[in-house]
N, C-alpha and C. Protein backbone atom coordinates (compact mmCIF):
# COMPACT_ATOMS: atom_id res chain seq x y z
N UNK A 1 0.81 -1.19 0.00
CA UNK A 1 0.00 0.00 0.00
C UNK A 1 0.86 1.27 0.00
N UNK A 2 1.98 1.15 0.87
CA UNK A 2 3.00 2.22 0.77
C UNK A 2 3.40 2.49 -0.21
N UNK A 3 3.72 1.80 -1.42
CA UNK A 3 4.39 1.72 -2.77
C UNK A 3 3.29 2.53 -3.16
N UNK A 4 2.27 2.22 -3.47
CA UNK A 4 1.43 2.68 -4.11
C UNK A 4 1.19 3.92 -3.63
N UNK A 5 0.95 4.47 -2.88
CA UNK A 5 1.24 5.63 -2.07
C UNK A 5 2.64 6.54 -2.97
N UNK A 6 3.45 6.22 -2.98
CA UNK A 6 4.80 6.65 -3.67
C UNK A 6 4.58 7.06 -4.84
N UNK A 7 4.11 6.00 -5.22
CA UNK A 7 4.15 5.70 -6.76
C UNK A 7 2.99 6.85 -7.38
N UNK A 8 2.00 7.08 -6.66
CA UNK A 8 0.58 8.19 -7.17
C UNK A 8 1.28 9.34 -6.72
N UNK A 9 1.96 9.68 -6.11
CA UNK A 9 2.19 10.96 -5.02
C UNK A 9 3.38 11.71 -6.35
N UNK A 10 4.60 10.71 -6.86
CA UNK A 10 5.27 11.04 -8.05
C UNK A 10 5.01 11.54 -9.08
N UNK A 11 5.05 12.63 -9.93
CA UNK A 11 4.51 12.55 -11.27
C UNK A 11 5.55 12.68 -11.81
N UNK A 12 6.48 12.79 -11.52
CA UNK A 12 7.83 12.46 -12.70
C UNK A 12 8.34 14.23 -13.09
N UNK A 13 7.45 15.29 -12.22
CA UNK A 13 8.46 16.32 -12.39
C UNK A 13 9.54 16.59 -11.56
N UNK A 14 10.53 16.99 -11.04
CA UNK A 14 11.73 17.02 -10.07
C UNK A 14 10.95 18.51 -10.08
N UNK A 15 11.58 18.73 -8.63
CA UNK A 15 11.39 20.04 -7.97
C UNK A 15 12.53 20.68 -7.92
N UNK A 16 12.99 21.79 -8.19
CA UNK A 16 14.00 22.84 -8.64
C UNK A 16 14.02 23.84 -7.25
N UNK A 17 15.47 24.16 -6.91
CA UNK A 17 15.73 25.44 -6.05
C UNK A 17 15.69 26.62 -6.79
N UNK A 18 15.52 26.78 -7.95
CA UNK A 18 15.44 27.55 -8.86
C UNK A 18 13.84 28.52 -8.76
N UNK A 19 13.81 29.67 -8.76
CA UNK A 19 12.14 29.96 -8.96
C UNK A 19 12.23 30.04 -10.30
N UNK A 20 11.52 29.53 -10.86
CA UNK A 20 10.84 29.45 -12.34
C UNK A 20 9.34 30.33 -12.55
N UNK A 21 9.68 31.17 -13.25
CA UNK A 21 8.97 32.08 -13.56
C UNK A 21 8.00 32.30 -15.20
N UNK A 22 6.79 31.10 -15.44
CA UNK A 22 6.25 30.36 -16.58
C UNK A 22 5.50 31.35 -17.02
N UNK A 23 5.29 32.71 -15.94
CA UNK A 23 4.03 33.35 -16.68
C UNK A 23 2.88 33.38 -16.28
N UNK A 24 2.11 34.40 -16.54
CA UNK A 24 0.27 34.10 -16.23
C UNK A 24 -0.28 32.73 -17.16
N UNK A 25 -1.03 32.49 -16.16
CA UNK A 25 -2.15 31.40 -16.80
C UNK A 25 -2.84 31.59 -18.21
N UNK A 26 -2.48 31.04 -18.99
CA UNK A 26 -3.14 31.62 -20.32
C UNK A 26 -4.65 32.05 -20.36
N UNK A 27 -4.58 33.55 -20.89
CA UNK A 27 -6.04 34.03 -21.03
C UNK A 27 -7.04 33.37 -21.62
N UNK A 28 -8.31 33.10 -21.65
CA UNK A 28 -9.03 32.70 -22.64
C UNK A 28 -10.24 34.00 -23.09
N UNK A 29 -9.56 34.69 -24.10
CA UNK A 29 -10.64 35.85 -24.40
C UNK A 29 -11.51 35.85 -25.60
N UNK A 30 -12.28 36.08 -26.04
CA UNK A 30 -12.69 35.48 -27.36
C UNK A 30 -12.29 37.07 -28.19
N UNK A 31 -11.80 38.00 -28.53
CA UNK A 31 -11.27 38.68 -29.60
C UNK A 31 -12.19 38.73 -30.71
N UNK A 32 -13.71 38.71 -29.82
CA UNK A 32 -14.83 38.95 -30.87
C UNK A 32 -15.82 40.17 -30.39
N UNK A 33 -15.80 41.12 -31.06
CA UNK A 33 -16.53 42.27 -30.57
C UNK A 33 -17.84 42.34 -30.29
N UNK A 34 -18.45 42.97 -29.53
CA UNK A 34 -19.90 42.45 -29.11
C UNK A 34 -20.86 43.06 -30.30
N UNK A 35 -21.60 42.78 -30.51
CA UNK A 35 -22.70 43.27 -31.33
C UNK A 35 -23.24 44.56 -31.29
N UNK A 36 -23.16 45.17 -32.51
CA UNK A 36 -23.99 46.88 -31.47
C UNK A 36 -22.91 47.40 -31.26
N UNK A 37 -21.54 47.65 -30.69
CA UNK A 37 -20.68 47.77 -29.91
C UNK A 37 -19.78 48.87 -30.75
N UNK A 38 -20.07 49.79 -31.24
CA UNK A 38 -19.40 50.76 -31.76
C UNK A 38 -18.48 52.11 -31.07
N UNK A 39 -18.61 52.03 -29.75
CA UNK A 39 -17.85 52.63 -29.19
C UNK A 39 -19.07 54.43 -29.04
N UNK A 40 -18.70 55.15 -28.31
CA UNK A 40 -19.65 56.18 -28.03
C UNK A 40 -20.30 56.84 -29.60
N UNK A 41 -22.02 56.43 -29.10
CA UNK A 41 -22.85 56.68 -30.25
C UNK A 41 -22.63 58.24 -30.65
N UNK A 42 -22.65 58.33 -32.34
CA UNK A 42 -22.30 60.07 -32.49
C UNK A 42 -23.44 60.06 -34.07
N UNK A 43 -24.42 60.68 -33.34
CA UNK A 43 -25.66 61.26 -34.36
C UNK A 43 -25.07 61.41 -35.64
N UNK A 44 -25.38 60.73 -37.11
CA UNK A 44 -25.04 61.29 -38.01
C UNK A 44 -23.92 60.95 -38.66
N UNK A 45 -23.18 60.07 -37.83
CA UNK A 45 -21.75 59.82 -37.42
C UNK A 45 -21.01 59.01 -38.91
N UNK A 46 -19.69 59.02 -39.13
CA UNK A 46 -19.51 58.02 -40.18
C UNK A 46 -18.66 56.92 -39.85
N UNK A 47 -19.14 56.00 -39.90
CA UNK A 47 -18.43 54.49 -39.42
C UNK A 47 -16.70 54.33 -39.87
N UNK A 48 -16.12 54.19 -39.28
CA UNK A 48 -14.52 54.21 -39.45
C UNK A 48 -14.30 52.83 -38.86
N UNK A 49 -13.04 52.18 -39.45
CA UNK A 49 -12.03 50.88 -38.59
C UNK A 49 -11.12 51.71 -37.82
N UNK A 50 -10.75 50.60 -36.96
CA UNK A 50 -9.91 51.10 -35.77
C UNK A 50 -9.22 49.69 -35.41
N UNK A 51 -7.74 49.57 -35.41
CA UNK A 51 -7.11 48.79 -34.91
C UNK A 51 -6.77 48.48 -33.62
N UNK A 52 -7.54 47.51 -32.38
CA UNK A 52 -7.19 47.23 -30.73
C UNK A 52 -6.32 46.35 -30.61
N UNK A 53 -5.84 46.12 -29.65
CA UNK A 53 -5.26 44.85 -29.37
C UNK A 53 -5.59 43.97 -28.37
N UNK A 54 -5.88 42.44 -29.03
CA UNK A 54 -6.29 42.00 -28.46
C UNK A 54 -5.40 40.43 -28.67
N UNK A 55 -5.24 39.20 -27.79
CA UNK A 55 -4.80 38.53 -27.79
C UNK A 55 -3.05 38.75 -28.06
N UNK A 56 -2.39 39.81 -28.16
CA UNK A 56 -0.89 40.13 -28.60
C UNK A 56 -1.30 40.24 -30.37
N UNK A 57 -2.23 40.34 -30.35
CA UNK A 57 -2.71 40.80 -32.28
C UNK A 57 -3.55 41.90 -31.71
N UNK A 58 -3.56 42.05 -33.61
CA UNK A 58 -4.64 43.19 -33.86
C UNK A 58 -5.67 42.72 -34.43
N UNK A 59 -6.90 43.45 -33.85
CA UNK A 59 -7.91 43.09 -34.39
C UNK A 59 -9.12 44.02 -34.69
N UNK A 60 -9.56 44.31 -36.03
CA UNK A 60 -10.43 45.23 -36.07
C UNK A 60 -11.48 45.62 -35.67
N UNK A 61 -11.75 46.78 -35.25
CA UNK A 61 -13.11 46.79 -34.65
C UNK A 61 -13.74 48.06 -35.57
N UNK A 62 -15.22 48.47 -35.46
CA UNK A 62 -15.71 49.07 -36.08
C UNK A 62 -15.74 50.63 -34.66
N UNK A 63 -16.26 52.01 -35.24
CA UNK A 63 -16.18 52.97 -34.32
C UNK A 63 -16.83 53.94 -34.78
N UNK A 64 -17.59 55.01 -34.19
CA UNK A 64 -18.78 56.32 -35.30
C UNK A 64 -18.07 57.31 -34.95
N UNK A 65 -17.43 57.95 -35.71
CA UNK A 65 -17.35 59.70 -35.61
C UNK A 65 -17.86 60.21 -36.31
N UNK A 66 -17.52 61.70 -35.80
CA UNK A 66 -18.50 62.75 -36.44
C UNK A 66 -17.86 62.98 -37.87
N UNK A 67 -18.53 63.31 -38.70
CA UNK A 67 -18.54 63.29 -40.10
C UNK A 67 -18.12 64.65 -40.35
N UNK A 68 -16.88 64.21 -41.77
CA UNK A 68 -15.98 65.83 -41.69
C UNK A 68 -16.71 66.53 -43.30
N UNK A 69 -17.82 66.28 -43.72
CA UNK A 69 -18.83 66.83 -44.51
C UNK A 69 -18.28 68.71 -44.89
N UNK A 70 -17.97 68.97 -46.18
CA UNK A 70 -17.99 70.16 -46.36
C UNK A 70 -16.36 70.52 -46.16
N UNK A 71 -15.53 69.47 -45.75
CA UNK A 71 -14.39 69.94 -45.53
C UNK A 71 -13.42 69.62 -46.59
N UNK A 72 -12.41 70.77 -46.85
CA UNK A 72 -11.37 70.14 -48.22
C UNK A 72 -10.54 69.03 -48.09
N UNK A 73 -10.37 68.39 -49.19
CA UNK A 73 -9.51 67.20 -48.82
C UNK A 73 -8.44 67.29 -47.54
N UNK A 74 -7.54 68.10 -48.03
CA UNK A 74 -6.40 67.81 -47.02
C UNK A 74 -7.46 68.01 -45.37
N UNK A 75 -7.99 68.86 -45.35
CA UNK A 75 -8.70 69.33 -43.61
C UNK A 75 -8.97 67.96 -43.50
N UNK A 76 -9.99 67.38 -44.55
CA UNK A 76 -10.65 65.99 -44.13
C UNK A 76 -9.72 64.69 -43.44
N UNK A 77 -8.26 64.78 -44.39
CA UNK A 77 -7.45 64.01 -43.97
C UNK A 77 -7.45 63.91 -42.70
N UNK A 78 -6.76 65.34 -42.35
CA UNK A 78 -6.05 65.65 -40.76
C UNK A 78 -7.43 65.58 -40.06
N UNK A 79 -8.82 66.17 -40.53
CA UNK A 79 -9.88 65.73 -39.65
C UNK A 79 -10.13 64.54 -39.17
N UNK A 80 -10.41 63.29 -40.05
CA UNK A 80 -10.19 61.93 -39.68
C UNK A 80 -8.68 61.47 -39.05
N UNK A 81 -8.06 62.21 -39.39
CA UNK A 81 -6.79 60.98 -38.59
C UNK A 81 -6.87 61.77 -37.27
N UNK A 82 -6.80 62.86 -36.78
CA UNK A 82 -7.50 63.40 -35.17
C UNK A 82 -8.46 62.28 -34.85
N UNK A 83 -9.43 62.18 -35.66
CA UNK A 83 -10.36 61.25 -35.17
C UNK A 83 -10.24 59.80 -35.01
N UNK A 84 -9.53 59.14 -35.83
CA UNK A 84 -9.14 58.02 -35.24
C UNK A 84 -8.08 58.05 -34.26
N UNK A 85 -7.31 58.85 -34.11
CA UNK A 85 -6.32 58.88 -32.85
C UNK A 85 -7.10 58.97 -31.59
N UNK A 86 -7.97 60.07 -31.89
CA UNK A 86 -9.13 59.88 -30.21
C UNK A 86 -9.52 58.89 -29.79
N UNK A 87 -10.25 57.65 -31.43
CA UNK A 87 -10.59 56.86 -30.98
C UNK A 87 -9.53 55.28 -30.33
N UNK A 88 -8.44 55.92 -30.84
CA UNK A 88 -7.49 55.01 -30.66
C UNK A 88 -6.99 54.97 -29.18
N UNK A 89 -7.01 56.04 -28.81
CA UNK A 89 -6.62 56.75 -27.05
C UNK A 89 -7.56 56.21 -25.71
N UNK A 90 -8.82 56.26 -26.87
CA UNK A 90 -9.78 55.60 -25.77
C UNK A 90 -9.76 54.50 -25.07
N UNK A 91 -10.16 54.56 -23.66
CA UNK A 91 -10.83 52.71 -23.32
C UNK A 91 -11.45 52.10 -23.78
N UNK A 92 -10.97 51.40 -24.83
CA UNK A 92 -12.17 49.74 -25.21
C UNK A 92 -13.37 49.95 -24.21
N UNK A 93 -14.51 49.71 -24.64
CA UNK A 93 -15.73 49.61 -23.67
C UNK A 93 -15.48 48.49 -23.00
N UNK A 94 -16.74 48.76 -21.99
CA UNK A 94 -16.68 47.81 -20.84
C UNK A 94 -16.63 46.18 -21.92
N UNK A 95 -17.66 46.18 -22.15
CA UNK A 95 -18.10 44.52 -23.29
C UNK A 95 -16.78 44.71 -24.04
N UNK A 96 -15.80 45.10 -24.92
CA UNK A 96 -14.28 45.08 -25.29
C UNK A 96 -13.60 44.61 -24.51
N UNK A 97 -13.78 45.10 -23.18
CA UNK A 97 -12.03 44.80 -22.39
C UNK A 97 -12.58 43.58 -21.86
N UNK A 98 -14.00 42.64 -21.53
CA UNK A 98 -14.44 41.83 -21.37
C UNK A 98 -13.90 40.44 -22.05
N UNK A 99 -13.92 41.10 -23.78
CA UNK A 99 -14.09 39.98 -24.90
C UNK A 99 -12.16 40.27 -24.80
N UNK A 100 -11.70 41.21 -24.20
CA UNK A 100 -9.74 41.28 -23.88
C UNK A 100 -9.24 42.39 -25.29
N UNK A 101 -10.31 43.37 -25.55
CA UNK A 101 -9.17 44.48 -26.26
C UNK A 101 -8.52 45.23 -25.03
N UNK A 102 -7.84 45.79 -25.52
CA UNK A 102 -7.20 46.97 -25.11
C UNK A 102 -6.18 47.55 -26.48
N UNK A 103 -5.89 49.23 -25.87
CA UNK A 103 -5.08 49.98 -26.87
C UNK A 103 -3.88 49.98 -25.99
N UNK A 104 -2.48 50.42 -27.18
CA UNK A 104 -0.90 50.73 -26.35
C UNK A 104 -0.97 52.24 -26.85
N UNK A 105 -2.06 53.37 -27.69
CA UNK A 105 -1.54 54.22 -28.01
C UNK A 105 -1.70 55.53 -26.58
N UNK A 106 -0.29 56.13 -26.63
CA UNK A 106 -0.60 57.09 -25.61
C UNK A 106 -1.26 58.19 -25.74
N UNK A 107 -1.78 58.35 -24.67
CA UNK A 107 -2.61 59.63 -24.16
C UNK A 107 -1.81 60.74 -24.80
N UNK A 108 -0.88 61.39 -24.65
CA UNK A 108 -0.25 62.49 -24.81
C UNK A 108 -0.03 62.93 -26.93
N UNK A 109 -0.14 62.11 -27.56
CA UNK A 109 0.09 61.70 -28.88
C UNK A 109 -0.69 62.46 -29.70
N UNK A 110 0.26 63.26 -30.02
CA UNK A 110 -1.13 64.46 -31.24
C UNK A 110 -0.17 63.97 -32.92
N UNK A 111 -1.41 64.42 -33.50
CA UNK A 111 -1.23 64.19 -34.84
C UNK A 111 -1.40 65.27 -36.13
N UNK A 112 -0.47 65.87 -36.92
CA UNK A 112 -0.49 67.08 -37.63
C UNK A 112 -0.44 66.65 -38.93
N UNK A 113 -0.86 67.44 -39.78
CA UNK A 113 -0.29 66.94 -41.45
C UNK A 113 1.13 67.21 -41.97
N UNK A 114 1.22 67.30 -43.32
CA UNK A 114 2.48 66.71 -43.77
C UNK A 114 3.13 68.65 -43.46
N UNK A 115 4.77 68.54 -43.60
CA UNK A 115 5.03 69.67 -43.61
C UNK A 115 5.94 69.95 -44.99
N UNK A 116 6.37 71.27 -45.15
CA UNK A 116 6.70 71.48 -46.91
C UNK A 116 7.98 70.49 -46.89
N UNK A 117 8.15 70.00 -48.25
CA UNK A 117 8.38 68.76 -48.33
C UNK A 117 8.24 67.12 -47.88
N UNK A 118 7.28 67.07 -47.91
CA UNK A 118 6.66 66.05 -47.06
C UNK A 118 5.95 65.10 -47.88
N UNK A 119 5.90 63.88 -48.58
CA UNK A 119 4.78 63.72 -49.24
C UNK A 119 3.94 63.67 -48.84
N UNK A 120 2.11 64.33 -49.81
CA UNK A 120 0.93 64.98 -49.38
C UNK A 120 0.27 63.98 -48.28
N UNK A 121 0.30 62.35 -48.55
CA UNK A 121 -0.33 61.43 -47.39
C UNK A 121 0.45 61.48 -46.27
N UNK A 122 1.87 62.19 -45.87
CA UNK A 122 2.52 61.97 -44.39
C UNK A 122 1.52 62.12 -43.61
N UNK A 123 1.53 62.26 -42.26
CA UNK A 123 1.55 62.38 -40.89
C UNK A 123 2.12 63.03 -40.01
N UNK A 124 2.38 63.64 -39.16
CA UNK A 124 3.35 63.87 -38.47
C UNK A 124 3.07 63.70 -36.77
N UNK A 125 3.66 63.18 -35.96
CA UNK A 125 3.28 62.66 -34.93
C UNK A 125 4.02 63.37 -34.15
N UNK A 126 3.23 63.42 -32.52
CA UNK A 126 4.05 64.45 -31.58
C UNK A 126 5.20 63.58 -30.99
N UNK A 127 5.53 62.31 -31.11
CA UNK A 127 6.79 61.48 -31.21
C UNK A 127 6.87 60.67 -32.34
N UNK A 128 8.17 60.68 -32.21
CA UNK A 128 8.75 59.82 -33.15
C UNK A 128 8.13 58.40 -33.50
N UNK A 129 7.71 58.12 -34.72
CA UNK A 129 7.32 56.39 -34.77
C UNK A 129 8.07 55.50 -34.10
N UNK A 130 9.85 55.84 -34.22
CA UNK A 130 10.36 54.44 -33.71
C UNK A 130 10.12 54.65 -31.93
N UNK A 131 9.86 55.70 -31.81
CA UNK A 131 9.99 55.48 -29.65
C UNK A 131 9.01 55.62 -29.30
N UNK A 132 7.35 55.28 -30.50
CA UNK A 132 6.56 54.57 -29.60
C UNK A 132 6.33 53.18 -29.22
N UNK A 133 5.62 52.59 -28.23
CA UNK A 133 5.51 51.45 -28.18
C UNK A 133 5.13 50.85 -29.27
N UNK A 134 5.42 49.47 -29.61
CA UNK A 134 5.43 48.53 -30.95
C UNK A 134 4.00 48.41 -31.18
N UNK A 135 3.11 48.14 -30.66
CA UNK A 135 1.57 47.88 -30.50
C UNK A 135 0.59 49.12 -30.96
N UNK A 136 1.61 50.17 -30.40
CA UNK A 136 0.80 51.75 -30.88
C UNK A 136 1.18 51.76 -32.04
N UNK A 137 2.42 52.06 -32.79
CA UNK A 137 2.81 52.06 -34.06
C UNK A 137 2.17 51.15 -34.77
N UNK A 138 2.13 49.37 -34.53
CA UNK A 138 0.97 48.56 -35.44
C UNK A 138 -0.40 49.12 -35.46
N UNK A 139 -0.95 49.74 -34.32
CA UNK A 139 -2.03 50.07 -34.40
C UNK A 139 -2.79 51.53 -35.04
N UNK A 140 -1.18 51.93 -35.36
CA UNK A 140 -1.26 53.99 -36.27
C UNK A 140 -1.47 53.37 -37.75
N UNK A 141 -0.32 52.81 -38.03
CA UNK A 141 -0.46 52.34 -38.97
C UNK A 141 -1.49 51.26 -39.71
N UNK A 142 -1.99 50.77 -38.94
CA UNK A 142 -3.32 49.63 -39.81
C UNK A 142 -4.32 50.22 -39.53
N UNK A 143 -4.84 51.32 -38.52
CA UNK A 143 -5.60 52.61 -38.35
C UNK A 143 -6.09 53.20 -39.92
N UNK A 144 -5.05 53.96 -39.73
CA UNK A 144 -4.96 55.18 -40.61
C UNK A 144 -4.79 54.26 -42.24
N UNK A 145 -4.04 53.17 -42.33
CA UNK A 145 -4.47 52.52 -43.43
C UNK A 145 -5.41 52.17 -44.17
N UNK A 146 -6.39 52.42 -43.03
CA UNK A 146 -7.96 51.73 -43.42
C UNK A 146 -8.72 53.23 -43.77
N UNK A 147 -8.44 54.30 -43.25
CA UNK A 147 -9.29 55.28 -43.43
C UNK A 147 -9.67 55.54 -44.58
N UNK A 148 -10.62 55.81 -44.73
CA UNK A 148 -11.02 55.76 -45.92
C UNK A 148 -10.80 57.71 -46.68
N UNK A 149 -10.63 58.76 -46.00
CA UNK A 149 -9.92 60.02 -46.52
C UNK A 149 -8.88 59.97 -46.62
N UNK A 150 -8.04 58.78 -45.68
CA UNK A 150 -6.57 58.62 -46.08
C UNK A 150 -6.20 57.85 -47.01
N UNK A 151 -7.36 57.22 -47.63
CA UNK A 151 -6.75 57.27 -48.88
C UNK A 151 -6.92 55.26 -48.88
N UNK A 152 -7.04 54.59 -47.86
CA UNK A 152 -7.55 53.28 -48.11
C UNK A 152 -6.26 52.38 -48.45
N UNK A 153 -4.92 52.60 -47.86
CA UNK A 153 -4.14 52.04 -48.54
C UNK A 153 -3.18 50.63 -48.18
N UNK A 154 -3.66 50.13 -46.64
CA UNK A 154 -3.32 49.63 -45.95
C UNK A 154 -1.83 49.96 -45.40
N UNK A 155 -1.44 50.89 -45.18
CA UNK A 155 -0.28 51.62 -44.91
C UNK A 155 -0.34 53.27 -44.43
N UNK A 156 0.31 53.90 -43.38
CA UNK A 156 0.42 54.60 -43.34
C UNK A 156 2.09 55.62 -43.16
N UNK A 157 1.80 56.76 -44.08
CA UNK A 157 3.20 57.38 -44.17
C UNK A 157 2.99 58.55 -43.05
N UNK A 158 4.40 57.64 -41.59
CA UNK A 158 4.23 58.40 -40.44
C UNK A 158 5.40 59.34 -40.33
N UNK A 159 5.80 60.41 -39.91
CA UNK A 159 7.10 61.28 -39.47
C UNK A 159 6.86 62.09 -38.11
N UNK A 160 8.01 61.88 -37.34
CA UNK A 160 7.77 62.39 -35.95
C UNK A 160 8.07 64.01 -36.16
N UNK A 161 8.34 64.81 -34.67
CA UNK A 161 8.13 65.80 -34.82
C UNK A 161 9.82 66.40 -35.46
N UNK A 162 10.49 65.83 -35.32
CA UNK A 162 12.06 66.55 -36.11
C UNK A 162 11.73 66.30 -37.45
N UNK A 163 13.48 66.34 -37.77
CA UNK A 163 13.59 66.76 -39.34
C UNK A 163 13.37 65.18 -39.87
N UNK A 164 13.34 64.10 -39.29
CA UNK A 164 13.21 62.90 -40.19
C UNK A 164 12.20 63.15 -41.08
N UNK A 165 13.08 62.46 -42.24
CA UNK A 165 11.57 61.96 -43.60
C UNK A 165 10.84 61.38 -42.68
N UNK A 166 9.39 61.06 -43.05
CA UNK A 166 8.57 60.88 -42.94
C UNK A 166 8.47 59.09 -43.50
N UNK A 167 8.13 58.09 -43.43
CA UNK A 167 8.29 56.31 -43.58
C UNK A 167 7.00 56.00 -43.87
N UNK A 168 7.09 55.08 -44.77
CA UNK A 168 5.72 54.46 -44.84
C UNK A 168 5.60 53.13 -44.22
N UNK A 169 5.11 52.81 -42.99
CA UNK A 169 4.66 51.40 -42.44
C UNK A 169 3.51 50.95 -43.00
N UNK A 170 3.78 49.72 -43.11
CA UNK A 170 2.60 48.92 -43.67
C UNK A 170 1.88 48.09 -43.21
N UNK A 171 0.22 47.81 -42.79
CA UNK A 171 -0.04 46.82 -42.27
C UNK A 171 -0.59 45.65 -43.18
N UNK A 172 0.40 45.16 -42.92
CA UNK A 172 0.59 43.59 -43.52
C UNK A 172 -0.27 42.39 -42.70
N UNK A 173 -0.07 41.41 -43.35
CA UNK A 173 -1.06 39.98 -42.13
C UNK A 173 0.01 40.42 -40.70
N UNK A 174 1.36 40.04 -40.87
CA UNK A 174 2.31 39.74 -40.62
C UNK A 174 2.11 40.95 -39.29
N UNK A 175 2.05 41.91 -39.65
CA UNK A 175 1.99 42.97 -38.53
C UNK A 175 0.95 43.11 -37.71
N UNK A 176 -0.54 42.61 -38.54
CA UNK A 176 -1.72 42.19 -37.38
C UNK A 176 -1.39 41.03 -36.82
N UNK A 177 -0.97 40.44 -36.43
CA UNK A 177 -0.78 39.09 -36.22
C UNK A 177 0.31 39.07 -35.45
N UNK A 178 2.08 39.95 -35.31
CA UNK A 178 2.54 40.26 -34.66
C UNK A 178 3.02 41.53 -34.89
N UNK A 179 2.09 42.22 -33.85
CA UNK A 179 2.37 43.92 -33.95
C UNK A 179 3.54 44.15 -33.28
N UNK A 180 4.90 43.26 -32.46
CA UNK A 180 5.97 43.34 -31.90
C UNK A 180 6.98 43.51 -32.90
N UNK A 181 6.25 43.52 -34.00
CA UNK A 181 7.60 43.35 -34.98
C UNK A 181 7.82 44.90 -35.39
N UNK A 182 7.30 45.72 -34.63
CA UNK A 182 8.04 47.10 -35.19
C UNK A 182 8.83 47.52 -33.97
N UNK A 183 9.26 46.50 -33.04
CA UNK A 183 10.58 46.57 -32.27
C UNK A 183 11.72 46.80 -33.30
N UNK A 184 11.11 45.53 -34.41
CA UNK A 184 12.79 45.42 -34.77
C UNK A 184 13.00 46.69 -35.99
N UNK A 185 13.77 47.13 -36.25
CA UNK A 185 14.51 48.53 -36.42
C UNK A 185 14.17 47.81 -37.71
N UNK A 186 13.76 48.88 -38.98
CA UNK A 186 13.60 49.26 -40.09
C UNK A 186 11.96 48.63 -40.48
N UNK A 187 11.44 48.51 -39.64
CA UNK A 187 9.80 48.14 -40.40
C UNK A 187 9.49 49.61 -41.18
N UNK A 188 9.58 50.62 -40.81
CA UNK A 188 9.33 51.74 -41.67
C UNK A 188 10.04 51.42 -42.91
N UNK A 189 9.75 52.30 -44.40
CA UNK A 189 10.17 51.81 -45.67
C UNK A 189 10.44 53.23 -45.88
N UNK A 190 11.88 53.50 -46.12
CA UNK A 190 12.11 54.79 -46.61
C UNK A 190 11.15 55.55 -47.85
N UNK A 191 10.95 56.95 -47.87
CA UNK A 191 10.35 57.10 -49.24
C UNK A 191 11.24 57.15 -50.22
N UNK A 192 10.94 57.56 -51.20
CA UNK A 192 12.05 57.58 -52.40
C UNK A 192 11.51 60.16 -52.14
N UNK A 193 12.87 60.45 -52.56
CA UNK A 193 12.77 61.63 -52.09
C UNK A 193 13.21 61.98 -53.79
């Protein structure tokens, strides 16, 4: 009976003086947006994509702003990309952070148009693309890719506030899928000048 005792009590892992440090318990979130769930209702409003993060990906969600009606192209640009940056800044709703979005873009992060010499789709950001977090940058870029005044291109051409050119990042599968990859140094694509 003792043996047997031994023998159930064993499972064949050895115990370590070592602390081993495996991680949280894997999440189980479903990375499916709730129904209805457009983020604060806006009368009139025009439906835009918006890139969250959810699961260590990106995943699209739908969002209403106010409609930039009557405005010239370029205003419209810089009008919508303000507007998806707000919406990008925001808290995921309650039912979002439920189903496990969340955003990495910061609070402090303003967004201007191109400056002389600039090509006309730049950006210009109140930091630099490469020293924001990797998750915010996947998420500027597959953002503003989708906008539809910016032009629909799955890419966006970002430049911080110095003299750097201005880069075009692209959102690729590869970058929804792992938005860490604009750690590694050169995901931006020089322009041709």
């Amino acid at each position: 009976m003792a043996a047997l005792a031994l023998a159930a009590a064993g499972c064949g892992v050895r115990g370590t003086s070592v602390p081993v440090d495996a991680g949280g318990a894997p999440a189980r979130v479903s990375c499916k947006v709730p129904a209805g769930d457009t983020g604060t209702a806006v009368p009139d409003g025009a439906r835009v994509t918006a890139y969250l993060v959810c699961s260590s990906a990106l995943v699209q969600v739908e969002r209403t702003v106010a409609r930039s009606e009557g405005t010239p192209a370029e205003g419209a640009r810089l009008q919508e990309a303000q507007a998806l940056l707000t919406e990008l800044q925001k808290e995921p709703s309650a039912a979002e952070q439920a189903a496990g979005f969340s955003t990495a873009v910061p609070q402090n992060l303003r967004v201007a148009g191109p400056r002389a010499g600039d090509p006309a789709d730049a950006l210009r950001l109140s930091i630099r693309p490469d020293d924001l977090p990797s998750f915010a940058l996947a998420q500027l870029a597959c953002t503003y890719g989708a906008g539809a005044a910016l032009g629909r291109t799955h890419a966006a051409v970002l430049g911080g506030p110095g003299d750097d050119a201005p880069e075009r990042y692209a959102c690729s599968a590869e970058v929804r899928t792992h938005p860490d990859i604009a750690q590694n140094a050169g995901w931006g694509d020089p322009l041709p000048r």
